[in-house]
C-alpha atoms as a PDB file:
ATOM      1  CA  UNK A   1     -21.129-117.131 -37.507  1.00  0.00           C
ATOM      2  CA  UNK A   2     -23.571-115.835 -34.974  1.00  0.00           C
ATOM      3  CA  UNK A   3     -21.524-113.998 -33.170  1.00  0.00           C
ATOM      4  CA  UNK A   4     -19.876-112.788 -36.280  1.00  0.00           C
ATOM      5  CA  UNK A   5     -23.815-111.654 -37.402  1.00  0.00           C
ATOM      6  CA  UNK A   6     -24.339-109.997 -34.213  1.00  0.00           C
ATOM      7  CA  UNK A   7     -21.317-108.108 -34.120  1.00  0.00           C
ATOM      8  CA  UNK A   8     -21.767-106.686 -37.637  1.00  0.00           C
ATOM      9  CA  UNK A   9     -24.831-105.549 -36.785  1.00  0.00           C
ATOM     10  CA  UNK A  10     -23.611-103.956 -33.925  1.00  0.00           C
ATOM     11  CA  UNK A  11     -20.853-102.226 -35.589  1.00  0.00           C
ATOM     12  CA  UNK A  12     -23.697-100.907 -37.958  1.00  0.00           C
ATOM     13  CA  UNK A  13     -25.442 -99.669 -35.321  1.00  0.00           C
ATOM     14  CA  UNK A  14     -22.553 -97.843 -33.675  1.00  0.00           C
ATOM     15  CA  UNK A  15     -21.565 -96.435 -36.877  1.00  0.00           C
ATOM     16  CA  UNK A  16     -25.377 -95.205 -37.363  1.00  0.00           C
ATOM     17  CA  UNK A  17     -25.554 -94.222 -33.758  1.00  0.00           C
ATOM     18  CA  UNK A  18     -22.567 -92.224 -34.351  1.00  0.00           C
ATOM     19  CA  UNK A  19     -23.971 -90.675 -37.948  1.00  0.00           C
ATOM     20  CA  UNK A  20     -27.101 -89.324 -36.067  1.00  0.00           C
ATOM     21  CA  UNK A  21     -24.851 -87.644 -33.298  1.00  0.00           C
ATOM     22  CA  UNK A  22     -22.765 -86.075 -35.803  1.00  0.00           C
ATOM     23  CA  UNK A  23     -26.163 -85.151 -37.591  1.00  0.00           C
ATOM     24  CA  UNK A  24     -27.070 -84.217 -34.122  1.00  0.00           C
ATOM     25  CA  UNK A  25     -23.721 -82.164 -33.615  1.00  0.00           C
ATOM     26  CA  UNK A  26     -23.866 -80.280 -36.568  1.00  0.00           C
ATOM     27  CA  UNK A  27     -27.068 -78.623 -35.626  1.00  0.00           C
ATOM     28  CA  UNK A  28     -25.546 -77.581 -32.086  1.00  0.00           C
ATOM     29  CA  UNK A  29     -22.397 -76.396 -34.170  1.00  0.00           C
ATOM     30  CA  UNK A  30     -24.911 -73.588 -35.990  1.00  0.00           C
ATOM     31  CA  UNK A  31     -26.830 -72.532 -33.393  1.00  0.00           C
ATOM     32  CA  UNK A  32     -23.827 -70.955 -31.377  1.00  0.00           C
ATOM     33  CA  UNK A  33     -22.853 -69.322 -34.970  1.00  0.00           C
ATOM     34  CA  UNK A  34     -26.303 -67.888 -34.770  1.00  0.00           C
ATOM     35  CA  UNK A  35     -26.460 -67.283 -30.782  1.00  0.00           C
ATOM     36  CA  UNK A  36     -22.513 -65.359 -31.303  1.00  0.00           C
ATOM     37  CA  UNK A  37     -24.334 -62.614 -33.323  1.00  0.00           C
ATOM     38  CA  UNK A  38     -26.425 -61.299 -30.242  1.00  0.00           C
ATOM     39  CA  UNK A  39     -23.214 -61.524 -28.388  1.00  0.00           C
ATOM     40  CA  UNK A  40     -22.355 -58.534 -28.860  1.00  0.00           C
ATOM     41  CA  UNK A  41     -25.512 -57.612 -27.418  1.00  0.00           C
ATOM     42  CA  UNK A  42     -24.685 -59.635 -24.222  1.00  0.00           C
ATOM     43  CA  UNK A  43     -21.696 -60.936 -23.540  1.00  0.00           C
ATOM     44  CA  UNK A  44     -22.203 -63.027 -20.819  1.00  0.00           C
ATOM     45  CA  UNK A  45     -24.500 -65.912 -23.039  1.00  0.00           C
ATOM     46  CA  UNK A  46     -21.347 -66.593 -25.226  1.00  0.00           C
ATOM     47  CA  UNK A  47     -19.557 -67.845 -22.572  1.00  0.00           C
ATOM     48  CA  UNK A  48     -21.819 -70.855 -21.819  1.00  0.00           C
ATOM     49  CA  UNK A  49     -22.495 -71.585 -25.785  1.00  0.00           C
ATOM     50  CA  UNK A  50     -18.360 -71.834 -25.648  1.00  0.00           C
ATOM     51  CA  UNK A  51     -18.308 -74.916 -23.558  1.00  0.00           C
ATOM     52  CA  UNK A  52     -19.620 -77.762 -25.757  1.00  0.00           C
ATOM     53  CA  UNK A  53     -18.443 -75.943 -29.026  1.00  0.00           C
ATOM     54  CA  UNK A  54     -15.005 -78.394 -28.593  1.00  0.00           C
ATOM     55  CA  UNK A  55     -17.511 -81.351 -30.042  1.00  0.00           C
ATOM     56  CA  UNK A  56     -17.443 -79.307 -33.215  1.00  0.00           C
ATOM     57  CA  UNK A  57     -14.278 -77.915 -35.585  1.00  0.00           C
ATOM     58  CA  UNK A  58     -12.573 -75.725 -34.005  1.00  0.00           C
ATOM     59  CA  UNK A  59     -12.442 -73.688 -37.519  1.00  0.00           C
ATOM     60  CA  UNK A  60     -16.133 -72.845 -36.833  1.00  0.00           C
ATOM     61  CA  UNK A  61     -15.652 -72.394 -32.876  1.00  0.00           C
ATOM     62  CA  UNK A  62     -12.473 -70.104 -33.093  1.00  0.00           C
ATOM     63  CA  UNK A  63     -13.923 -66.978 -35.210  1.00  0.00           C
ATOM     64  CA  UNK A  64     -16.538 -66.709 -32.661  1.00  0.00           C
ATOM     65  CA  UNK A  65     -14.691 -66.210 -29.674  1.00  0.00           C
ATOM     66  CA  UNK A  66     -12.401 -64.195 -31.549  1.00  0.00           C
ATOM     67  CA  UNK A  67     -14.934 -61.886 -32.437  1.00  0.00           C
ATOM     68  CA  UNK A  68     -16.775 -62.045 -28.743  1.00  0.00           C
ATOM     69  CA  UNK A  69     -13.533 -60.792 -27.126  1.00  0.00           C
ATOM     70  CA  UNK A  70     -13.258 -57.658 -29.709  1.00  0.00           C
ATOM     71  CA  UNK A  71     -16.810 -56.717 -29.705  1.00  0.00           C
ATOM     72  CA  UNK A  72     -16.559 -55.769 -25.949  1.00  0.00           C
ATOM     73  CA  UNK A  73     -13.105 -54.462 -25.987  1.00  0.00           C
ATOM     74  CA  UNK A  74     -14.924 -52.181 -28.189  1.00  0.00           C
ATOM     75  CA  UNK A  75     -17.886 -51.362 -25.965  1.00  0.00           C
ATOM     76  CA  UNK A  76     -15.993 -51.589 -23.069  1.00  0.00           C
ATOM     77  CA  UNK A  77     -14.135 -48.487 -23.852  1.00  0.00           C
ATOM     78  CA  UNK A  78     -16.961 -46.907 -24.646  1.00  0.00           C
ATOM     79  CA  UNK A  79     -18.676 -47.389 -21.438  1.00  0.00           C
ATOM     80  CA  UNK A  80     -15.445 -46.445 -19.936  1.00  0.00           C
ATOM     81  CA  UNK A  81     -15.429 -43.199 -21.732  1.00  0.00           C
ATOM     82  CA  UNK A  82     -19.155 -42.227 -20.480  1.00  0.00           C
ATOM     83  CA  UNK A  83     -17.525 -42.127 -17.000  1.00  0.00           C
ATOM     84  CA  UNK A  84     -13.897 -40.538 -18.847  1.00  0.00           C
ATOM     85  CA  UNK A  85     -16.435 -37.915 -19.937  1.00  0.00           C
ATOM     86  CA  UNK A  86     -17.302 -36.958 -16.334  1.00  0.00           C
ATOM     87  CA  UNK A  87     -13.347 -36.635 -15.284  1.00  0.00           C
ATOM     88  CA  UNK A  88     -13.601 -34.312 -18.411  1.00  0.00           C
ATOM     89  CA  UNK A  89     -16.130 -32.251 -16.288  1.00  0.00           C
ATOM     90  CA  UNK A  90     -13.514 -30.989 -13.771  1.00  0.00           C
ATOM     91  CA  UNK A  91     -11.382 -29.819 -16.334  1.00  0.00           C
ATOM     92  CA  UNK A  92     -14.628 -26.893 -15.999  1.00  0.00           C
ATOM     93  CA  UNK A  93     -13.434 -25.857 -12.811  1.00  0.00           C
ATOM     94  CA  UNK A  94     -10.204 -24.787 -14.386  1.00  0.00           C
ATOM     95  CA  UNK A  95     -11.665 -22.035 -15.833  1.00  0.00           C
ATOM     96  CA  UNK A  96     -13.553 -20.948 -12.537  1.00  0.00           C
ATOM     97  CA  UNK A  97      -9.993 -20.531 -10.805  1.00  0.00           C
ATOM     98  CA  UNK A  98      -9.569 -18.176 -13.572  1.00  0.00           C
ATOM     99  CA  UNK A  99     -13.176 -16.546 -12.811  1.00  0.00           C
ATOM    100  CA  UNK A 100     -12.068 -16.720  -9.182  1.00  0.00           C
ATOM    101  CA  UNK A 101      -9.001 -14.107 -10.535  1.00  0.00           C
ATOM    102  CA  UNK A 102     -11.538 -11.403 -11.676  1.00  0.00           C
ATOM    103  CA  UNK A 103     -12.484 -11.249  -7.809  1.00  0.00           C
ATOM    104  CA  UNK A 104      -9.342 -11.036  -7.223  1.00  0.00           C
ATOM    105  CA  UNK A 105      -9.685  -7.397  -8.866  1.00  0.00           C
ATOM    106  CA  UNK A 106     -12.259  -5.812  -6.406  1.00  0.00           C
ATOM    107  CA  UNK A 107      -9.492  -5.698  -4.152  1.00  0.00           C
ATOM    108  CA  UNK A 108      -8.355  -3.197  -6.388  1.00  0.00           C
ATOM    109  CA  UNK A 109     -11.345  -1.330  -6.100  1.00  0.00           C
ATOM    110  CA  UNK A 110     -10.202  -0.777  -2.382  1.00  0.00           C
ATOM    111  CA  UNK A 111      -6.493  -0.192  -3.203  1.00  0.00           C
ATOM    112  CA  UNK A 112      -8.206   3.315  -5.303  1.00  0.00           C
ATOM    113  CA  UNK A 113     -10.355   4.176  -2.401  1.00  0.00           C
ATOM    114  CA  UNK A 114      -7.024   3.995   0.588  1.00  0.00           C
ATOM    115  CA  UNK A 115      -5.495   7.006  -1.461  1.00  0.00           C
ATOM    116  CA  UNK A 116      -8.330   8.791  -0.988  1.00  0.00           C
ATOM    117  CA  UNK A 117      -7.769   8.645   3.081  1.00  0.00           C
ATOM    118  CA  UNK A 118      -4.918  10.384   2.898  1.00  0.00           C
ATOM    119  CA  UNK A 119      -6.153  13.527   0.611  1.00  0.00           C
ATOM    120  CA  UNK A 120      -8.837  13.912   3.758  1.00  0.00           C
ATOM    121  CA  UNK A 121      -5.251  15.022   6.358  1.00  0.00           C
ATOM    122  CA  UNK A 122      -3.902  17.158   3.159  1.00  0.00           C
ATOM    123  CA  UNK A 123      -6.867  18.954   3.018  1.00  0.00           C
ATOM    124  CA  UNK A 124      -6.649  20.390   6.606  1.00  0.00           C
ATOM    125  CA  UNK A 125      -3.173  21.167   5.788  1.00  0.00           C
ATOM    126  CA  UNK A 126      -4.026  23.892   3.758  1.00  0.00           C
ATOM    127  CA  UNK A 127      -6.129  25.055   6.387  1.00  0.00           C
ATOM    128  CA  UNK A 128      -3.294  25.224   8.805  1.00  0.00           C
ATOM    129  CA  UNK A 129      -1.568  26.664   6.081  1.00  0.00           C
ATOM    130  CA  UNK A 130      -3.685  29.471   5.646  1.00  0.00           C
ATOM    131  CA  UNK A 131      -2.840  30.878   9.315  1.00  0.00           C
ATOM    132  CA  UNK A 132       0.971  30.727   8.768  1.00  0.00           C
ATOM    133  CA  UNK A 133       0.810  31.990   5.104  1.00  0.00           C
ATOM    134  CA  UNK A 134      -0.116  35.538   6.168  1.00  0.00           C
ATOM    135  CA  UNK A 135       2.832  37.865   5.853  1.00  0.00           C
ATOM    136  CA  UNK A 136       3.758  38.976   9.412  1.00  0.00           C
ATOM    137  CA  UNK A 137       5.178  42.513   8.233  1.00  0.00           C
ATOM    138  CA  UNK A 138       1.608  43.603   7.313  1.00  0.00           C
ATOM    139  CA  UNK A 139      -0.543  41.689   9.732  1.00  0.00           C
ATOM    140  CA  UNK A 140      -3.496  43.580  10.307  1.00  0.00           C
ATOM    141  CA  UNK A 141      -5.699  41.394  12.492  1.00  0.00           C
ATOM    142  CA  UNK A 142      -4.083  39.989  15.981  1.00  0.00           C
ATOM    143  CA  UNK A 143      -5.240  37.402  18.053  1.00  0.00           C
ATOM    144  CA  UNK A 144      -3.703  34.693  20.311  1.00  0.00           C
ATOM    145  CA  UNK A 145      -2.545  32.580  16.781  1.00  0.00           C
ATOM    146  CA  UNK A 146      -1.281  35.298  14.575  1.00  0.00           C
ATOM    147  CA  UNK A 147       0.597  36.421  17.512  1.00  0.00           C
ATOM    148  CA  UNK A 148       2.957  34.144  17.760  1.00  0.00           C
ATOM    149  CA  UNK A 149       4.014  33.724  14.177  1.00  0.00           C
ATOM    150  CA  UNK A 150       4.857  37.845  14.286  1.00  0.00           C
ATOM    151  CA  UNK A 151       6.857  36.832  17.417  1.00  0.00           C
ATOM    152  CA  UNK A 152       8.697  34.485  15.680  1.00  0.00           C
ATOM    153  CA  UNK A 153       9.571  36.989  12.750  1.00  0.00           C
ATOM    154  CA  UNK A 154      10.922  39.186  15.612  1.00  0.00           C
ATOM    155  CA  UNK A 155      12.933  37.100  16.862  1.00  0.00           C
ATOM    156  CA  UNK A 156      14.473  36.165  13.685  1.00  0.00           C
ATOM    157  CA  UNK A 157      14.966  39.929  13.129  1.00  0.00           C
ATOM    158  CA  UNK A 158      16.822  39.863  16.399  1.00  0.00           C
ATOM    159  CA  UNK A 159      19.293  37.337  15.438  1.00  0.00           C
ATOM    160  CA  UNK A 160      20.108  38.401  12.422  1.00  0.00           C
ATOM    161  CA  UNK A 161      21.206  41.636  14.083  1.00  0.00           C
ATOM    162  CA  UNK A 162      23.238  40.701  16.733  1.00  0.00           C
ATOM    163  CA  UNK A 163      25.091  37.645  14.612  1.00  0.00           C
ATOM    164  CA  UNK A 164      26.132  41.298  12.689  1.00  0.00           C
ATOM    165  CA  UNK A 165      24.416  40.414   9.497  1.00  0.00           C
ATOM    166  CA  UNK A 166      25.170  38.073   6.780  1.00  0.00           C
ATOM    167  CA  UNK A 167      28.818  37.525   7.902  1.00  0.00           C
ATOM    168  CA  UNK A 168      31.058  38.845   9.972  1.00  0.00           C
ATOM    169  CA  UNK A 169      32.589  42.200  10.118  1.00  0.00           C
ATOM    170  CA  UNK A 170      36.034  43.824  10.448  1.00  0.00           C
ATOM    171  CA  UNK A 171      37.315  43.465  13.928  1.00  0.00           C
ATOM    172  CA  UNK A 172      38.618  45.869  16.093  1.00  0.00           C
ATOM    173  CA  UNK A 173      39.991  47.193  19.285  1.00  0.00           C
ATOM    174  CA  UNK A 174      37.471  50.227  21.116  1.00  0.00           C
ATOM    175  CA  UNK A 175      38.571  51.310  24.855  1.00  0.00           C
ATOM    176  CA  UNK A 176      40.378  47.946  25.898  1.00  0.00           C
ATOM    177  CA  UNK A 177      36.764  45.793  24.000  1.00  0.00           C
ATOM    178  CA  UNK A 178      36.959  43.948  20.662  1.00  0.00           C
ATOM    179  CA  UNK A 179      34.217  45.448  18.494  1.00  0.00           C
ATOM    180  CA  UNK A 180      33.439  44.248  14.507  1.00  0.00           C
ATOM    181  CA  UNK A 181      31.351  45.499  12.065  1.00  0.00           C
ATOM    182  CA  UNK A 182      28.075  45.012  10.670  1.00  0.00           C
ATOM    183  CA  UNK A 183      27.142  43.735   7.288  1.00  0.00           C
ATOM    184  CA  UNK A 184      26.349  45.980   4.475  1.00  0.00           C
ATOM    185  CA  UNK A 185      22.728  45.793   4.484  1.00  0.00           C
ATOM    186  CA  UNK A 186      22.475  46.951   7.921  1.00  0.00           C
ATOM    187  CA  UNK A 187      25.804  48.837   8.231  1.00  0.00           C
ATOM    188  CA  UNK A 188      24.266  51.910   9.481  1.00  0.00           C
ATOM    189  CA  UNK A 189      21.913  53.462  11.820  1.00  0.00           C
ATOM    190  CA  UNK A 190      19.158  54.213   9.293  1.00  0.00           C
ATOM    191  CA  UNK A 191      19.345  50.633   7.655  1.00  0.00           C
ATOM    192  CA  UNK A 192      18.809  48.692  11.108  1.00  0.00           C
ATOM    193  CA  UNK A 193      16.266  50.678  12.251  1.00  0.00           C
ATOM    194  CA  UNK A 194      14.446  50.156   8.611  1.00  0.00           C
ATOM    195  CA  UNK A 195      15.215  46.499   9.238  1.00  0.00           C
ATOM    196  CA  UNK A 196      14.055  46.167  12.814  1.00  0.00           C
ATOM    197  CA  UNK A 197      10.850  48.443  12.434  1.00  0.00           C
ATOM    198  CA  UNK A 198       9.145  46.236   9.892  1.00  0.00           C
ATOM    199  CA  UNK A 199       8.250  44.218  13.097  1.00  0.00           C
ATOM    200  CA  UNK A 200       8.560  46.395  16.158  1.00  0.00           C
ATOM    201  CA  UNK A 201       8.001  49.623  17.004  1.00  0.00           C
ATOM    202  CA  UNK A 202      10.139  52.645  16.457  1.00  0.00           C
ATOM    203  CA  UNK A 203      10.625  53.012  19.789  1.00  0.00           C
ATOM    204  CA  UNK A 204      11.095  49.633  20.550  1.00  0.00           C
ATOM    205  CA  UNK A 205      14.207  49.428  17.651  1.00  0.00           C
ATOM    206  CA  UNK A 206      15.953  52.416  19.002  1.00  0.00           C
ATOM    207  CA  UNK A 207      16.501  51.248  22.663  1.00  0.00           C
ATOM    208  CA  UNK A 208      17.595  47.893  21.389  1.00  0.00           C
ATOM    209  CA  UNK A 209      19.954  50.239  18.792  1.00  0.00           C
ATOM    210  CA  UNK A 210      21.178  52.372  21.506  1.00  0.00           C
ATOM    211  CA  UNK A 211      22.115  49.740  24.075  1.00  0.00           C
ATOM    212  CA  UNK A 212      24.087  46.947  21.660  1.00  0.00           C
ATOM    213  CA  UNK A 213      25.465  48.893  19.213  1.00  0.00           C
ATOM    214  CA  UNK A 214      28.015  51.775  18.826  1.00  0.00           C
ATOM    215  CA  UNK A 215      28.902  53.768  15.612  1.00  0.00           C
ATOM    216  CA  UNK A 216      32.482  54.487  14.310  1.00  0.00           C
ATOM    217  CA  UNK A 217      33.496  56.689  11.782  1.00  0.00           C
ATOM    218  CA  UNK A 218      29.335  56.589  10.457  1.00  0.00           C
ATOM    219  CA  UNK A 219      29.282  52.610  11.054  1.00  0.00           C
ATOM    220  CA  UNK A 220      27.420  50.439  13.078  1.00  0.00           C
ATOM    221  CA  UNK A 221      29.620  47.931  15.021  1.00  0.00           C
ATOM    222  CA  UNK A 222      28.712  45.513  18.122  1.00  0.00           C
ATOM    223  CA  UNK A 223      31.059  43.728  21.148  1.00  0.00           C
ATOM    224  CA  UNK A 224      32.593  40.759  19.313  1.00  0.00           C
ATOM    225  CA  UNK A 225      30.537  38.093  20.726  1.00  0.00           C
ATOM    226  CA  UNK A 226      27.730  35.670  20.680  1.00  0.00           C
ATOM    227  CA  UNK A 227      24.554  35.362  22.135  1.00  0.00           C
ATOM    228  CA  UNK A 228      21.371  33.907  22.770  1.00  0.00           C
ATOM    229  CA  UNK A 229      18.932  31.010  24.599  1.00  0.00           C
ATOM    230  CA  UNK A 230      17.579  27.711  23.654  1.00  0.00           C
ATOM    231  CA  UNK A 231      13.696  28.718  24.129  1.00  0.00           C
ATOM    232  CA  UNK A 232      11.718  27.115  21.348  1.00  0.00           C
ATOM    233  CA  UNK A 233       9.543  30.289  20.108  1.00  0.00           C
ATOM    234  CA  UNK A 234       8.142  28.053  17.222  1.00  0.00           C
ATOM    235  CA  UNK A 235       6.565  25.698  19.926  1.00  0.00           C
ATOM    236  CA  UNK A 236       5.127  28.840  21.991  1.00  0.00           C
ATOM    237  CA  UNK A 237       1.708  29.649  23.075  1.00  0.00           C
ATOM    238  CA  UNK A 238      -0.134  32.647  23.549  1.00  0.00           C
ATOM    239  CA  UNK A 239      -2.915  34.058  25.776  1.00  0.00           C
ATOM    240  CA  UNK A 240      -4.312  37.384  25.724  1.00  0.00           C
ATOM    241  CA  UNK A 241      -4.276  39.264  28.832  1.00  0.00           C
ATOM    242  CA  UNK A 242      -5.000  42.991  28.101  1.00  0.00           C
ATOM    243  CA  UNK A 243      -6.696  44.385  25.348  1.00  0.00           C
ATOM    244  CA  UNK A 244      -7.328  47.683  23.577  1.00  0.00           C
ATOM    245  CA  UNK A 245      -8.555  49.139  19.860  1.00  0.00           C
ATOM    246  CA  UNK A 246      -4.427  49.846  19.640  1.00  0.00           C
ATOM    247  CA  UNK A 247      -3.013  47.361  22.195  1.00  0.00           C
ATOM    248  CA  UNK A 248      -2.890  44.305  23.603  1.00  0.00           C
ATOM    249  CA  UNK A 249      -0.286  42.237  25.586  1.00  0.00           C
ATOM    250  CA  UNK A 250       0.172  38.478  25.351  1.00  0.00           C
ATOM    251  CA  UNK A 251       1.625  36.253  28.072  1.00  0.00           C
ATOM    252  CA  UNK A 252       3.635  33.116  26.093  1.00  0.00           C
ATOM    253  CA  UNK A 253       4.126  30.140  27.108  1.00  0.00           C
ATOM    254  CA  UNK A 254       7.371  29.214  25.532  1.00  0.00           C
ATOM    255  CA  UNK A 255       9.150  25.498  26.469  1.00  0.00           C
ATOM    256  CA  UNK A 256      12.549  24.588  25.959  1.00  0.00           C
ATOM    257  CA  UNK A 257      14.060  21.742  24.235  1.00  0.00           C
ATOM    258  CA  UNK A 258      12.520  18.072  26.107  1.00  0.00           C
ATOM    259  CA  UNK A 259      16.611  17.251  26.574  1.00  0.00           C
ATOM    260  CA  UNK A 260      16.733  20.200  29.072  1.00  0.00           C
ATOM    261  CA  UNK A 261      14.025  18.951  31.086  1.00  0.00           C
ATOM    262  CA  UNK A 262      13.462  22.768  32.596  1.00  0.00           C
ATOM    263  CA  UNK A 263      10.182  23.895  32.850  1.00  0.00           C
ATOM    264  CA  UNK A 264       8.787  26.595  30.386  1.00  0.00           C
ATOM    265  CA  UNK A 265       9.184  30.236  30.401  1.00  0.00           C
ATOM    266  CA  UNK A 266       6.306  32.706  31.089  1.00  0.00           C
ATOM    267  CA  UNK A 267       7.042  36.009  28.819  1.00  0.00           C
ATOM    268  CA  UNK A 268       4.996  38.588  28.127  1.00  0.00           C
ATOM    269  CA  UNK A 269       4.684  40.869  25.062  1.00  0.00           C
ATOM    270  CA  UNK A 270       3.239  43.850  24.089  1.00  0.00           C
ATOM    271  CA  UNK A 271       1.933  44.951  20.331  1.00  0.00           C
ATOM    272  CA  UNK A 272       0.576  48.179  19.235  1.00  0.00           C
ATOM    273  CA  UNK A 273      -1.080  48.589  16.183  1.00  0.00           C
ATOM    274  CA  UNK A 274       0.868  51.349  13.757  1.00  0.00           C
ATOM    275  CA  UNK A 275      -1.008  52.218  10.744  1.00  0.00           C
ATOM    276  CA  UNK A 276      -3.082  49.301   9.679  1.00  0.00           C
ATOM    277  CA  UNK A 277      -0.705  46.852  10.712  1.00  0.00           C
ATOM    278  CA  UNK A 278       0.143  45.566  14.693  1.00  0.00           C
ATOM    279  CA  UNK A 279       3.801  45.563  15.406  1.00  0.00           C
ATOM    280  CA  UNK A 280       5.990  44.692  18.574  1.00  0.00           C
ATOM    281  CA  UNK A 281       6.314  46.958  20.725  1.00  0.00           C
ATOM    282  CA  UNK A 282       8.518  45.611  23.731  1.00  0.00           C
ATOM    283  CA  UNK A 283      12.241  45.874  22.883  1.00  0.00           C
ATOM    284  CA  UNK A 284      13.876  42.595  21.453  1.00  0.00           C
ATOM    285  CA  UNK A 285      16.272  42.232  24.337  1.00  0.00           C
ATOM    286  CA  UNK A 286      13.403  42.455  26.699  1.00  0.00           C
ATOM    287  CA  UNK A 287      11.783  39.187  24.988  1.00  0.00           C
ATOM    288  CA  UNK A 288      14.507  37.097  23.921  1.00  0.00           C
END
């Protein structure tokens, strides 16, 4: 019966022991409920307040964690999106590529300005211009440029003549020589001479008249055949070597084509000054 006293009253005390820890329990069971509100403040102090929760329900324990882990998967992206914000920042540098482009238009400024390099060259074209634009029929002042543009119109005077005009003329037979005719326009005496003297001299025309051409029945008519050189007259030179009020003599310095390879021709030629205007005075045949 003792024994059966004694362990009576220790199965009272156990189940009293075990009444105050479940008193005791229940307290612990609140105070995480209470301590999982500033979790969201801070994280990290749920994590220990987890560990004797098992003691309790796990009806009470289970919202709490539940809640921990989506209270910082909600302020986790948010502090990830601070630093997502600064990413965002280099999107700003798109633009500046853009700004970077408008630069790219003062090139254009430059392209203008090279155009304007090349109006500088035309400008001194006109002034060359200028010396070859006077009529050589009616020059009236001679020096050692205007010379040889009135030498060129000479000899362009002279080829015209002998090729017999602006085709070629009858043929025909004259002491044992093949002869043809002149063109129209300088089918006659009168009309070459007109032709010839608007660049040389009266006196000049007539000799070259008299020794390459022959008249028939009141025609002008020339030996059937071709002449002429390969000096380059538009390549010429000139240098005055006498000089008077109504004369003056040149000495050209005329080069033939570079394929030749001869060395140039020294020619002089003489101009006299008939009315207001200077004129060549030694005989075409003489020069060319």
């Amino acid at each position: 019966m003792k024994i059966n006293t004694k362990l009576s009253a220790l199965c009272v005390a156990a189940t009293l022991l075990s009444a105050a820890q479940v008193a005791a329990a229940a307290p612990a069971v609140t105070n995480p409920a209470n301590t999982a509100q500033p979790n969201v403040a801070s994280p990290s102090a749920t994590v220990p307040a987890q560990v004797p929760a098992p003691a309790a329900s796990a009806s009470v324990a289970t919202p709490a964690p539940a809640q921990a882990p989506s209270v910082p998967a909600a302020t986790a992206p948010a502090a990830g999106s601070v630093p997502a914000a600064t990413p965002a920042a280099p999107s700003a540098p798109a633009p500046r590529p853009s700004a970077s482009a408008a630069p790219a238009k003062a090139p254009s400024v430059p392209s203008t300005a090279k155009p304007i390099k090349p109006q500088q060259p035309s400008t001194s074209a006109p002034a060359a211009a200028t010396a070859t634009s006077v009529n050589p029929t009616q020059l009236d002042k001679l020096n050692h440029e205007s010379a040889v543009p009135l030498v060129l119109e000479a000899q362009s005077r002279y080829q015209y003549a002998v090729s017999g005009g602006k085709s070629l003329g009858q043929a025909f037979q004259l002491n044992g020589k093949s002869y043809r005719y002149l063109s129209e326009d300088i089918g006659t005496k009168t009309k070459l001479i007109n032709y010839l003297t608007q660049v040389y001299t009266k006196q000049a025309s007539e000799q070259f008249v008299g020794k390459f051409f022959v008249e028939v029945n009141g025609r002008l008519a020339q030996l059937n055949a071709d002449g002429g050189n390969l000096l380059e007259f538009s390549r010429a030179t000139a240098k005055m070597v006498t000089m008077t009020p109504v004369k003056r003599s040149y000495l050209l310095t005329v080069p033939y084509p570079a394929e030749t390879k001869k060395a140039n021709e020294k020619i002089t030629v003489n101009f006299e000054k008939v009315g207001s205007y200077w004129k060549v005075s030694s005989p075409p045949h003489v020069i060319f």
